[in-house]
N, C-alpha and C. Protein backbone atom coordinates (compact mmCIF):
# COMPACT_ATOMS: atom_id res chain seq x y z
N UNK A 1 -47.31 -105.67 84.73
CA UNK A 1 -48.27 -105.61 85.80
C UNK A 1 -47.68 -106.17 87.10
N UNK A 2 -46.98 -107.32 87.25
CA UNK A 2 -46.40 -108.02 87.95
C UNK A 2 -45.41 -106.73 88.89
N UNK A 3 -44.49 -106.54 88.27
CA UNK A 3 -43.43 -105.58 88.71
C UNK A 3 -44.44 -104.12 89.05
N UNK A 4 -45.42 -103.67 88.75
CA UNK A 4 -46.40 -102.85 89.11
C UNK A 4 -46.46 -103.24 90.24
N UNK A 5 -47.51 -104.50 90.74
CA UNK A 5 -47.74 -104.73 92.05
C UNK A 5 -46.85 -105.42 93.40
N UNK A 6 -45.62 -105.21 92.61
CA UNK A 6 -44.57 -105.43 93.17
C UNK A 6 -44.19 -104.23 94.15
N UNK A 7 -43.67 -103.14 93.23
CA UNK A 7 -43.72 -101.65 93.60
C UNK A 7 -44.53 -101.76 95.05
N UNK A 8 -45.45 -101.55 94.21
CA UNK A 8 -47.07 -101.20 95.28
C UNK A 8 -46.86 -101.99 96.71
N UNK A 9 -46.21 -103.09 96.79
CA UNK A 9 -46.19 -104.08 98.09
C UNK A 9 -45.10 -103.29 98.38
N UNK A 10 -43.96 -103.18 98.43
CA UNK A 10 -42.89 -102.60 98.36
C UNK A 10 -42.77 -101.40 98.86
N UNK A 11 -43.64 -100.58 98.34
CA UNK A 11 -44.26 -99.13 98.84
C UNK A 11 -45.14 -99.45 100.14
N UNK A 12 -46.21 -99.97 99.74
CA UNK A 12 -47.16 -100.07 101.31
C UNK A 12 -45.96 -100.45 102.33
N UNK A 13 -45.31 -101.80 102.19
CA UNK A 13 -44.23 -102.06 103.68
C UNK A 13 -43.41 -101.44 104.18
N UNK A 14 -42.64 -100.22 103.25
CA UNK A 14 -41.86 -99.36 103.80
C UNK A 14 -42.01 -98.22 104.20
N UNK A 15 -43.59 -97.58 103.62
CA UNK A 15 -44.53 -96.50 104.46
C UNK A 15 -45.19 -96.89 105.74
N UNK A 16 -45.26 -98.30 105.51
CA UNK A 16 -45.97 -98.66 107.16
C UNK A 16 -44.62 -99.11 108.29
N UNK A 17 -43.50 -99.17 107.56
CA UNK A 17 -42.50 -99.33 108.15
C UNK A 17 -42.60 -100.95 108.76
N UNK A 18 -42.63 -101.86 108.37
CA UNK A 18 -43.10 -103.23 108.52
C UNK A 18 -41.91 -104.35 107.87
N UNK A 19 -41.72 -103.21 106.85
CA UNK A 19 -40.58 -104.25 105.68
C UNK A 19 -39.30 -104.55 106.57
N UNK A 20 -38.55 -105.64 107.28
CA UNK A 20 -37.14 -105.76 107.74
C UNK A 20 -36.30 -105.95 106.81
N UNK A 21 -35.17 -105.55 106.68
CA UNK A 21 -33.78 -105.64 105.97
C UNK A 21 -32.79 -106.58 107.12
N UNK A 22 -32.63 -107.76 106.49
CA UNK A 22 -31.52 -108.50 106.95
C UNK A 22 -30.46 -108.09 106.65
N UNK A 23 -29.05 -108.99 107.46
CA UNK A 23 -27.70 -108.32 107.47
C UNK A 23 -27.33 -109.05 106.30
N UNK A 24 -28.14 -110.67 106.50
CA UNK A 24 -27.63 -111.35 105.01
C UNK A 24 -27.74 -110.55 103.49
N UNK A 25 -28.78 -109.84 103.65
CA UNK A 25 -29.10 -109.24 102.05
C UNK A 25 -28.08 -108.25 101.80
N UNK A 26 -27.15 -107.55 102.81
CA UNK A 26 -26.20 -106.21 102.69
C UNK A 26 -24.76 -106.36 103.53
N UNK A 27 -23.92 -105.54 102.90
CA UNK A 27 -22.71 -105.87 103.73
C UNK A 27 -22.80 -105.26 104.68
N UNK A 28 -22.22 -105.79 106.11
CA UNK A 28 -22.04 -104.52 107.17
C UNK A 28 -21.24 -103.88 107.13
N UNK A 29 -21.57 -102.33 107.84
CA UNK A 29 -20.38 -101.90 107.84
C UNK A 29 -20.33 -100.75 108.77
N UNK A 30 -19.81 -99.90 109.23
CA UNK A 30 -19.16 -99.15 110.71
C UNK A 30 -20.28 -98.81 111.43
N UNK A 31 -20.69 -99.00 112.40
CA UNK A 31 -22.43 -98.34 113.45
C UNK A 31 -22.86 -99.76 113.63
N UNK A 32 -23.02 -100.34 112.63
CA UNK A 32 -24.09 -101.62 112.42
C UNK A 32 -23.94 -102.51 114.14
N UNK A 33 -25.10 -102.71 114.68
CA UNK A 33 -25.04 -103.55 115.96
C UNK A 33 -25.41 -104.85 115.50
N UNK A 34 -24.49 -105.60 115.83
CA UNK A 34 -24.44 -106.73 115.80
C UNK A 34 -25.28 -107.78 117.43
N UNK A 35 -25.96 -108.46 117.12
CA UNK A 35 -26.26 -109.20 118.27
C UNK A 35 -25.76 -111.15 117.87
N UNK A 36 -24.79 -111.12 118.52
CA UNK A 36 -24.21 -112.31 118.36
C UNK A 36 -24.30 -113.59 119.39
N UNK A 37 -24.65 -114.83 118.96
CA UNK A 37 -25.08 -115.47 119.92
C UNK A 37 -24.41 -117.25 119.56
N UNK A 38 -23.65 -117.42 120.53
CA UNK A 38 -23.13 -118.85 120.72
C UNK A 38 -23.74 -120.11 120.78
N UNK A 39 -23.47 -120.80 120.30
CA UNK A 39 -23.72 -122.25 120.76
C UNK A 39 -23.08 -123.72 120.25
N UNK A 40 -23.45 -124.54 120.99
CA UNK A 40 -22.52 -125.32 120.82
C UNK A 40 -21.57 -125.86 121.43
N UNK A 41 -21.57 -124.87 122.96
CA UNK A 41 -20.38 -125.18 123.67
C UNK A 41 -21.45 -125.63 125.47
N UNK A 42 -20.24 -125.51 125.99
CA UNK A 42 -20.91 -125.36 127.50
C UNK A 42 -21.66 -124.36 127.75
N UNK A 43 -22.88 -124.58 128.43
CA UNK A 43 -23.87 -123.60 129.25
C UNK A 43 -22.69 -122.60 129.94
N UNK A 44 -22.04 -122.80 130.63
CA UNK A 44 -21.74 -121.58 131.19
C UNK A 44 -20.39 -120.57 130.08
N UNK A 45 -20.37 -121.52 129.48
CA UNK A 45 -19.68 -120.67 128.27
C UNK A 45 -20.34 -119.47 127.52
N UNK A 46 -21.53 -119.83 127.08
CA UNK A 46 -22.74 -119.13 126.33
C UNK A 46 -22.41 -117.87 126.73
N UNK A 47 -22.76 -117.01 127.80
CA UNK A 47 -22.91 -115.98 128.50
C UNK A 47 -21.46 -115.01 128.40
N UNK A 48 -20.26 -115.63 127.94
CA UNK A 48 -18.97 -115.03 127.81
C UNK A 48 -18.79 -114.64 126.38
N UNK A 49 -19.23 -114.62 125.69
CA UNK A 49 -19.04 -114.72 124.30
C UNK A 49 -20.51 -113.77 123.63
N UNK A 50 -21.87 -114.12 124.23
CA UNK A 50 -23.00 -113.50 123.40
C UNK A 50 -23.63 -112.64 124.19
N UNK A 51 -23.68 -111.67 123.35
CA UNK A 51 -23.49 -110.31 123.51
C UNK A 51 -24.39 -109.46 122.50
N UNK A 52 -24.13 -108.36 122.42
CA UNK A 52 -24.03 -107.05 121.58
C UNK A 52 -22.72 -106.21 121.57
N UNK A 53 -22.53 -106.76 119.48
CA UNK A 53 -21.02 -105.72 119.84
C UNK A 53 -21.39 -104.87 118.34
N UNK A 54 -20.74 -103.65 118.49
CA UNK A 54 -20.34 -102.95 117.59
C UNK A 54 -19.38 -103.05 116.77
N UNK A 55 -19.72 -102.69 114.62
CA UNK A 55 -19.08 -102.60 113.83
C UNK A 55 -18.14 -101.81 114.23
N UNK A 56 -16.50 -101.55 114.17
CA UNK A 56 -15.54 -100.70 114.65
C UNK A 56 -15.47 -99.43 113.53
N UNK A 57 -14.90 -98.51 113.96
CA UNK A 57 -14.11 -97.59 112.52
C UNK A 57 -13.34 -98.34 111.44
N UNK A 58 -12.74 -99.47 112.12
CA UNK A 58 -11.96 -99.74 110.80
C UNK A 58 -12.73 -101.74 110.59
N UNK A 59 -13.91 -101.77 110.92
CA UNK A 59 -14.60 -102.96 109.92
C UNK A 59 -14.65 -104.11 111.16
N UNK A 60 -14.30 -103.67 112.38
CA UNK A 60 -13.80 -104.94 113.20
C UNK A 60 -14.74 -105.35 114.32
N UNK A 61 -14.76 -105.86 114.77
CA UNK A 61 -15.90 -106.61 116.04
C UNK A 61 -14.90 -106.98 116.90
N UNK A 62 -14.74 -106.66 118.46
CA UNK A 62 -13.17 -107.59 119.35
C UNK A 62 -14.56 -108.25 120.03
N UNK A 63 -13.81 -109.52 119.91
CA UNK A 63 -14.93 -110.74 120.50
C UNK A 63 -13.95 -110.80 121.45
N UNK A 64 -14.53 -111.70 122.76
CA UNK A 64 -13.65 -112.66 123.89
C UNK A 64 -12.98 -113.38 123.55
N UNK A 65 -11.85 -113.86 123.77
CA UNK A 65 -10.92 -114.82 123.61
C UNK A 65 -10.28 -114.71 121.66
N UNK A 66 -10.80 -113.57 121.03
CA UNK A 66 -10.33 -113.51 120.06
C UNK A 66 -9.71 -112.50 119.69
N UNK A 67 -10.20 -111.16 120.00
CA UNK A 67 -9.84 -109.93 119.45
C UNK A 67 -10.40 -109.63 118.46
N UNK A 68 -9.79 -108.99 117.85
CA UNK A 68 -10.83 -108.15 116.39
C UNK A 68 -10.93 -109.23 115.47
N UNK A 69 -12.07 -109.16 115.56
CA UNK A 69 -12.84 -110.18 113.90
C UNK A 69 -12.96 -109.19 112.92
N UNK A 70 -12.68 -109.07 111.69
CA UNK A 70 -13.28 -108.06 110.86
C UNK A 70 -14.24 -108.41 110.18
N UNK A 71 -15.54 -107.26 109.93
CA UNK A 71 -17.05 -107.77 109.71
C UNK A 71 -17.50 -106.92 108.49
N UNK A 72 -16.69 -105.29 108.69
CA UNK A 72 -16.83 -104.57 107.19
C UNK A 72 -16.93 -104.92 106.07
N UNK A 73 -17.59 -104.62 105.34
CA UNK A 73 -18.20 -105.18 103.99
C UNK A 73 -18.03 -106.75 104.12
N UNK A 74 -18.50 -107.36 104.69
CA UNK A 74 -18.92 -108.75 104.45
C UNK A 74 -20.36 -108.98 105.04
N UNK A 75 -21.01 -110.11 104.60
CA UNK A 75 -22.32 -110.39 104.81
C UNK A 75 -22.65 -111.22 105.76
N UNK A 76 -23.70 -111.51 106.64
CA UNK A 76 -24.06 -111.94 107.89
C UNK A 76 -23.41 -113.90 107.79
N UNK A 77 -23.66 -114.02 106.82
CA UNK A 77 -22.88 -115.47 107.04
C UNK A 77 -21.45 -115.92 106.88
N UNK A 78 -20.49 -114.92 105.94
CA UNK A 78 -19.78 -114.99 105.81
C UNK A 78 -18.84 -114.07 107.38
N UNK A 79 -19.31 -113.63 108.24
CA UNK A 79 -18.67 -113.13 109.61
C UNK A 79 -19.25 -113.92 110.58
N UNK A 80 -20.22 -114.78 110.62
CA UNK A 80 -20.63 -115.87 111.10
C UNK A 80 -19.43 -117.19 110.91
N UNK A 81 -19.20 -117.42 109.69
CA UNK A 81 -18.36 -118.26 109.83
C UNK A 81 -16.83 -118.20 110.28
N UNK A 82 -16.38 -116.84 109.45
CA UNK A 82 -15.11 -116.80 109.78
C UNK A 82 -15.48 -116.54 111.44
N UNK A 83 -15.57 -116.30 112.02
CA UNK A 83 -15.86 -116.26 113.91
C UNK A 83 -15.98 -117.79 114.08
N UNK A 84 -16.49 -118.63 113.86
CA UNK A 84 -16.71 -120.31 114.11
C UNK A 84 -15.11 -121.02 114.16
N UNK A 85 -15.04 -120.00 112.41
CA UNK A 85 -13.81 -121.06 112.01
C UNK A 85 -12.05 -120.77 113.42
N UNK A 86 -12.58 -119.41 113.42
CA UNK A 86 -11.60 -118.52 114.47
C UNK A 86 -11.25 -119.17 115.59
N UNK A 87 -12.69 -119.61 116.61
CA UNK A 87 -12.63 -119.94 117.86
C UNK A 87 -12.26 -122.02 117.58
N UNK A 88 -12.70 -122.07 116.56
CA UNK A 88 -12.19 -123.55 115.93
C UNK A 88 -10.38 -123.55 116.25
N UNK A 89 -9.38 -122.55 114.96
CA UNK A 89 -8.68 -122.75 115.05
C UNK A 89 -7.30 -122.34 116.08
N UNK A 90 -8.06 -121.58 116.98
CA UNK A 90 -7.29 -121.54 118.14
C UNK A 90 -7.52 -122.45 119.31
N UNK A 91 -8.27 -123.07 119.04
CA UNK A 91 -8.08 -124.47 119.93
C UNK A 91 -9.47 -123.75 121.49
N UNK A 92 -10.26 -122.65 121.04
CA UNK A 92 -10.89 -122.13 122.42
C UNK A 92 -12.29 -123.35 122.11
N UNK A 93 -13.00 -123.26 121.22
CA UNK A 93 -13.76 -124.61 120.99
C UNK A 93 -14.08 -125.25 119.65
N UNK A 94 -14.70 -126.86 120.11
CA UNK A 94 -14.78 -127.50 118.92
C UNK A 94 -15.61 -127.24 118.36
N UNK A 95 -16.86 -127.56 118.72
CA UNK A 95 -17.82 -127.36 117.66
C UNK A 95 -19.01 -126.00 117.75
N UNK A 96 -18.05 -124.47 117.75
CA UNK A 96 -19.31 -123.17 117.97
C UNK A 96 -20.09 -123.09 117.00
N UNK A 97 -21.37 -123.07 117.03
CA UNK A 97 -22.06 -122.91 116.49
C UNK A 97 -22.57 -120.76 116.97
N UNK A 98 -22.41 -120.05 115.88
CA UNK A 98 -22.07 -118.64 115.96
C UNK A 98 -23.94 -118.21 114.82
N UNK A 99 -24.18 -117.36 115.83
CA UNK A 99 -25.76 -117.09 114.69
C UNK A 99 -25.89 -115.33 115.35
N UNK A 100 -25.56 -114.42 113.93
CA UNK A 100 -26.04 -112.99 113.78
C UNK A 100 -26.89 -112.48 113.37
N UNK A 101 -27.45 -111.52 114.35
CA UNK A 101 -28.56 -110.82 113.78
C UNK A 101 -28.04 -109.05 114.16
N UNK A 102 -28.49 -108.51 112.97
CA UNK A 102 -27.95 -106.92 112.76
C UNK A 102 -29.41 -106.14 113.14
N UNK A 103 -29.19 -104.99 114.08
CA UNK A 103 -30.08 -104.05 114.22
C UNK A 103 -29.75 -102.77 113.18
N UNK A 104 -30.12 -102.55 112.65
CA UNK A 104 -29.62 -101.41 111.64
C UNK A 104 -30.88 -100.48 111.13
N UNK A 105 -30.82 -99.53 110.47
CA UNK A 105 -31.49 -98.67 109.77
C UNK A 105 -30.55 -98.17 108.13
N UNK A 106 -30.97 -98.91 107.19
CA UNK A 106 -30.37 -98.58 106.32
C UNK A 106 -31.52 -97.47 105.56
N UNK A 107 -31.10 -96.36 105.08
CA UNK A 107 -32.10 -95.38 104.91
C UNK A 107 -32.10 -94.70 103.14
N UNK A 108 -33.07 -94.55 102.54
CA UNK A 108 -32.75 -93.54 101.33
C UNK A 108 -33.75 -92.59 101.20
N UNK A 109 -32.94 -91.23 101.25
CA UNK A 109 -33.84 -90.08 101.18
C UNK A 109 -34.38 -89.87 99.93
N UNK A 110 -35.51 -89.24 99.89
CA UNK A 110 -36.55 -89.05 98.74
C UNK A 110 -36.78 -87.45 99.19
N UNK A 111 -36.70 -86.30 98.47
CA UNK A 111 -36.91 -85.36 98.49
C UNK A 111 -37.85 -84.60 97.43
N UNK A 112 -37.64 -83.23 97.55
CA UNK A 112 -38.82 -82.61 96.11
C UNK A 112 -39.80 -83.02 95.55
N UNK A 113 -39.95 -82.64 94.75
CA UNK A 113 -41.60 -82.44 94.06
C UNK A 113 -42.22 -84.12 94.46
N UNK A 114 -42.25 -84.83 95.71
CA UNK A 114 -42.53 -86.25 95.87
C UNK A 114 -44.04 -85.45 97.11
N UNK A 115 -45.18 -86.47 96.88
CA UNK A 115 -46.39 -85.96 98.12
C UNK A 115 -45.95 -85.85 99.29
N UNK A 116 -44.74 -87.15 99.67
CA UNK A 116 -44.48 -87.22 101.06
C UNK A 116 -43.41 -87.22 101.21
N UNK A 117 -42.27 -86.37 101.21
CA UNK A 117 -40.69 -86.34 101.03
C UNK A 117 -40.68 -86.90 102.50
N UNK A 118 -39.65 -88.36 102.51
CA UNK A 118 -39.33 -88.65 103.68
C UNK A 118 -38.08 -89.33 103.32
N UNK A 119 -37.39 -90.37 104.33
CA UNK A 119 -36.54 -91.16 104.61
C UNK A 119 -37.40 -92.56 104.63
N UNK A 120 -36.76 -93.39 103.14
CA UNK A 120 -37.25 -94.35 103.15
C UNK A 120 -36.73 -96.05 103.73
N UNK A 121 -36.98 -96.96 104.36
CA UNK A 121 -36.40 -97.89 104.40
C UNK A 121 -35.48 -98.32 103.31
N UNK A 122 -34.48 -98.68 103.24
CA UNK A 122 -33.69 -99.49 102.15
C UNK A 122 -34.11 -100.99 102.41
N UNK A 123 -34.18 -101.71 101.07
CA UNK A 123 -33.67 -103.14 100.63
C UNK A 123 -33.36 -103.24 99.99
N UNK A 124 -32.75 -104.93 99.57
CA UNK A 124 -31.82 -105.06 98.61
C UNK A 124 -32.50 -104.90 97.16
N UNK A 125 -33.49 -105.18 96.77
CA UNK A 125 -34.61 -104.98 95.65
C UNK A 125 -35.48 -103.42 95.15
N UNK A 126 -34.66 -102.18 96.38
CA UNK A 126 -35.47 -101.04 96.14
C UNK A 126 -34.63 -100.08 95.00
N UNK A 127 -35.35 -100.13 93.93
CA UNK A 127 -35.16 -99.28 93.02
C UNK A 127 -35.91 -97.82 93.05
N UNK A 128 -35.33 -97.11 91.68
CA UNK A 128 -35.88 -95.42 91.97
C UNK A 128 -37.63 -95.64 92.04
N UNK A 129 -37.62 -95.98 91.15
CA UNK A 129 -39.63 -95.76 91.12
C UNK A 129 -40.45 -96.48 92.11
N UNK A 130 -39.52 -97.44 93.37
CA UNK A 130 -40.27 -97.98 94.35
C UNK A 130 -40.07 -96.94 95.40
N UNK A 131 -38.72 -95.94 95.44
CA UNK A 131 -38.64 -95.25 96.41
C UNK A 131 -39.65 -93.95 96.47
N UNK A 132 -39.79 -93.93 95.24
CA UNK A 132 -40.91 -92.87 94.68
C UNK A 132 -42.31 -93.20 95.07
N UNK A 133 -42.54 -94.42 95.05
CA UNK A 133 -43.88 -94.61 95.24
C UNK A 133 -43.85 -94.77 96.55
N UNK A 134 -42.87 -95.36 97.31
CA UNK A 134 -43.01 -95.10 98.86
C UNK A 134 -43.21 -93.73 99.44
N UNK A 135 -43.18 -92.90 98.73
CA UNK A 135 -43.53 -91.43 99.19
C UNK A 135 -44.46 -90.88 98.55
N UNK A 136 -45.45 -92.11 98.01
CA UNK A 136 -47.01 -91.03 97.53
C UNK A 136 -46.92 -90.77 96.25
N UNK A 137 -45.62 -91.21 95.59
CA UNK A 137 -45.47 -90.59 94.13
C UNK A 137 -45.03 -88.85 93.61
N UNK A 138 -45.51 -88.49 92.61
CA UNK A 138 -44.74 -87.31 92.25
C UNK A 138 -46.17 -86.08 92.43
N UNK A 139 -45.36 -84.87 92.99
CA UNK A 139 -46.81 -84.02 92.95
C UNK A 139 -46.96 -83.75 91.86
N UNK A 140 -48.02 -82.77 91.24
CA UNK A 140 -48.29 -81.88 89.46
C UNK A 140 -47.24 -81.41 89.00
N UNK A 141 -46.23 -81.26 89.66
CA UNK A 141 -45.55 -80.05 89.45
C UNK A 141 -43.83 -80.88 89.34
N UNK A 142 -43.52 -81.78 89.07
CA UNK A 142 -42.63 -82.61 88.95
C UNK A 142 -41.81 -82.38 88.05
N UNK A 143 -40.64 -82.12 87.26
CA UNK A 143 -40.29 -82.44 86.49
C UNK A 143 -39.17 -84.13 86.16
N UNK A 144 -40.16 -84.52 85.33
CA UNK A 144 -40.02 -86.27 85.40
C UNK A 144 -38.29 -86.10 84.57
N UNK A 145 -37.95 -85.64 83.81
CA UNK A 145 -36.71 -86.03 83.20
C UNK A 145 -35.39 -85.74 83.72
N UNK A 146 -35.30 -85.04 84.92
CA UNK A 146 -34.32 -84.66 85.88
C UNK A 146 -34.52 -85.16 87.10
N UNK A 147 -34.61 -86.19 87.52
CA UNK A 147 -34.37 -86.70 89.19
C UNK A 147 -33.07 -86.99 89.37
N UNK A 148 -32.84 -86.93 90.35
CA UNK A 148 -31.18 -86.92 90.95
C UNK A 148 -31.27 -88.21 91.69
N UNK A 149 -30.14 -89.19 91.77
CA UNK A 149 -29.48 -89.64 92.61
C UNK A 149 -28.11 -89.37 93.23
N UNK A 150 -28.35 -89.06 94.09
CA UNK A 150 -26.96 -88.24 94.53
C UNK A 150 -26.14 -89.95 95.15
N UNK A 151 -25.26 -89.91 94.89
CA UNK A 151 -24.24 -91.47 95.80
C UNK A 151 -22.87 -91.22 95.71
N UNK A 152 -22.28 -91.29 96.83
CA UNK A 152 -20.76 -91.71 97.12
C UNK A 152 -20.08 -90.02 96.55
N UNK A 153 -20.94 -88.75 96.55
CA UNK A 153 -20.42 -87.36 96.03
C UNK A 153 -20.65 -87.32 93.96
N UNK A 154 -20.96 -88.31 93.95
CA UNK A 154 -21.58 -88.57 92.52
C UNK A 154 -23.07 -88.40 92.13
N UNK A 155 -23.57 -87.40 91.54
CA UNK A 155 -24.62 -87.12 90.80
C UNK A 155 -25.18 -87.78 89.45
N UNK A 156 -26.20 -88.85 89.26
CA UNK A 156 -26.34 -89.10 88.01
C UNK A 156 -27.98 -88.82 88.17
N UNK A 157 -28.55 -88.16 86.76
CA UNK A 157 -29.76 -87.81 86.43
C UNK A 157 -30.16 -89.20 85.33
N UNK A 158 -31.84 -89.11 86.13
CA UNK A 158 -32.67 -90.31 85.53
C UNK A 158 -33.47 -89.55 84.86
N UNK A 159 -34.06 -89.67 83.66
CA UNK A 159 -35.57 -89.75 82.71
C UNK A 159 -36.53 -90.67 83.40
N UNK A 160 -37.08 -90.30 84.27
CA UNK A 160 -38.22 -91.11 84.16
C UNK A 160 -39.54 -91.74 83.83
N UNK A 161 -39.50 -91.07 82.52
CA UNK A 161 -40.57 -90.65 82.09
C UNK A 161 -39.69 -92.45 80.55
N UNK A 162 -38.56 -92.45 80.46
CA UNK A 162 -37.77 -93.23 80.15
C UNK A 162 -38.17 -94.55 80.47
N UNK A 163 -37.31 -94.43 81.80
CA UNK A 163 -37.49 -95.68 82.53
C UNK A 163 -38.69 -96.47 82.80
N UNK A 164 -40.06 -95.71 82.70
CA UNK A 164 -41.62 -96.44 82.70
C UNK A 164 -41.39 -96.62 81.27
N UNK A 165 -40.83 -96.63 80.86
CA UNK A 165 -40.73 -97.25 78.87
C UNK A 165 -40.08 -98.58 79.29
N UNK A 166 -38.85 -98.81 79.69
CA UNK A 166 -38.17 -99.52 79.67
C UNK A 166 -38.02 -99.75 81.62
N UNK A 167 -38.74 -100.90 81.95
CA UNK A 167 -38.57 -100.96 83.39
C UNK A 167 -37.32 -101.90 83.83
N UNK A 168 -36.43 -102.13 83.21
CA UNK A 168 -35.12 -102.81 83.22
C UNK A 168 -34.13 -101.84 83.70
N UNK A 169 -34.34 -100.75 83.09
CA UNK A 169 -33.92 -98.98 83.11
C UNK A 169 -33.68 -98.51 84.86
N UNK A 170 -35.04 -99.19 85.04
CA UNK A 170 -35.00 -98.34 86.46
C UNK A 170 -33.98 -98.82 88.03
N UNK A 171 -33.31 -97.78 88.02
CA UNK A 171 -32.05 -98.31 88.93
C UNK A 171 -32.13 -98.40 90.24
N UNK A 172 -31.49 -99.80 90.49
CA UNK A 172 -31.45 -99.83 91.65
C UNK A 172 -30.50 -99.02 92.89
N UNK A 173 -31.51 -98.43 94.01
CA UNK A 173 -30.27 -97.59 95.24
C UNK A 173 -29.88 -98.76 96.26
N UNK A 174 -29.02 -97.65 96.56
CA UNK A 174 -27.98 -98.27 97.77
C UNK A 174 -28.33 -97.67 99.09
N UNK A 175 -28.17 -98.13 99.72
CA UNK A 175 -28.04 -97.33 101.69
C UNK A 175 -27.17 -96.01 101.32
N UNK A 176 -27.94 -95.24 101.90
CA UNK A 176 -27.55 -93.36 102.22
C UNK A 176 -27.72 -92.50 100.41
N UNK A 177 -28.54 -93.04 99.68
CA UNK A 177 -28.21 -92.57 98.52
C UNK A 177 -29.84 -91.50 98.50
N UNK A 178 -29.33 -90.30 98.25
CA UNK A 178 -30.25 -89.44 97.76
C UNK A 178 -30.63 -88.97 96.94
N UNK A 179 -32.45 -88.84 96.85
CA UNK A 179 -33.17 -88.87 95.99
C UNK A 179 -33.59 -87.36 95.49
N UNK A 180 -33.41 -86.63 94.73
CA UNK A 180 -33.88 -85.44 94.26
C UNK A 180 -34.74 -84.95 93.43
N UNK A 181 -36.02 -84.72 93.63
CA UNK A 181 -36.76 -84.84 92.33
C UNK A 181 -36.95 -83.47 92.04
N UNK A 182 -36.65 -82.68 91.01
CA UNK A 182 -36.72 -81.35 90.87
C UNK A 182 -38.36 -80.89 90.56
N UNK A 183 -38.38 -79.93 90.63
CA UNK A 183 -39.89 -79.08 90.14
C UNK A 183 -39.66 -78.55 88.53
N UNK A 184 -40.68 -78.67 87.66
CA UNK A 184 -40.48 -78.14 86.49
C UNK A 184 -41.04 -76.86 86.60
N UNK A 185 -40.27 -75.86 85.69
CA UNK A 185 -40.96 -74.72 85.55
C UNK A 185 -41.59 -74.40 84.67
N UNK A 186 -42.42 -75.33 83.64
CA UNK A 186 -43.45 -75.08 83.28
C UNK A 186 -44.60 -75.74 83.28
């Protein structure tokens, strides 16, 4: 029941579009805007350094006085620090205090036989049957033992008719992973 009304919260926040995804819960990685902000140093320092910068093609952030930080697949505190430890060990200051916040849209499509085929928010906790229920659930015409997750050019098919047996079963998605729910033909 618990994990029921879990779903259900889960579903309402990402149909009302309300639910935020932090950078801490996911790695960043190439698009992701970073809004980075100093402190710790001199007032007129602040303003040279915090900003808005962009994830690069190849994982990197070029800060002032540093050059490329790399931020790809690492998580909001761990590119927080290495940046502290950076401007630490080149002698630019003693004590930065460095705090990120990511603007992003991490997204998973839900398609077919679903009431409301859309693009759902991602989090780190959204599994198949929450992405499902964020779209209204399955129409009449569903066939439950073939849903697709499409990821990374890899296709694996769920039972879901399974997985409400066993809710341990039900797998968790990733950012850009698509959802396919076929129609049965009978």
């Amino acid at each position: 029941m618990k994990k029921i009304l879990s779903i259900i919260a889960i579903a309402t926040s990402l149909m009302t579009g309300s639910l935020t995804c932090y950078a801490d819960d996911v790695a960043l990685r190439t698009g992701d805007q970073l809004t980075i902000r100093l402190g710790g140093v001199p007032v007129d320092e602040i303003s040279q350094v915090s900003g808005i910068y962009t994830v690069d093609g190849k994982g990197d952030v070029n800060l002032p006085y540093l050059g490329k930080i790399h931020a790809g697949g690492l998580k909001q505190a761990d590119v927080q620090s290495n940046i502290e430890t950076a401007y630490k060990t080149k002698g630019i200051y003693s004590t930065p205090v460095i705090t990120i916040s990511v603007q992003f849209d991490r997204l998973v499509d839900v398609s077919g036989e679903v009431r409301v085929p859309q693009r759902v928010h991602y989090t780190q906790d959204l599994t198949l049957l929450g992405a499902i229920a964020a779209t209204g659930g399955f129409t009449d015409y569903v066939d439950e033992t073939k849903v697709a997750i499409l990821r990374n050019g890899t296709r694996t098919l769920v039972n879901i008719k399974k997985v409400r047996k066993n809710e341990v079963a039900d797998p968790t998605l990733e950012p850009g992973d698509k959802i396919l729910v076929p129609k049965s033909f009978f």
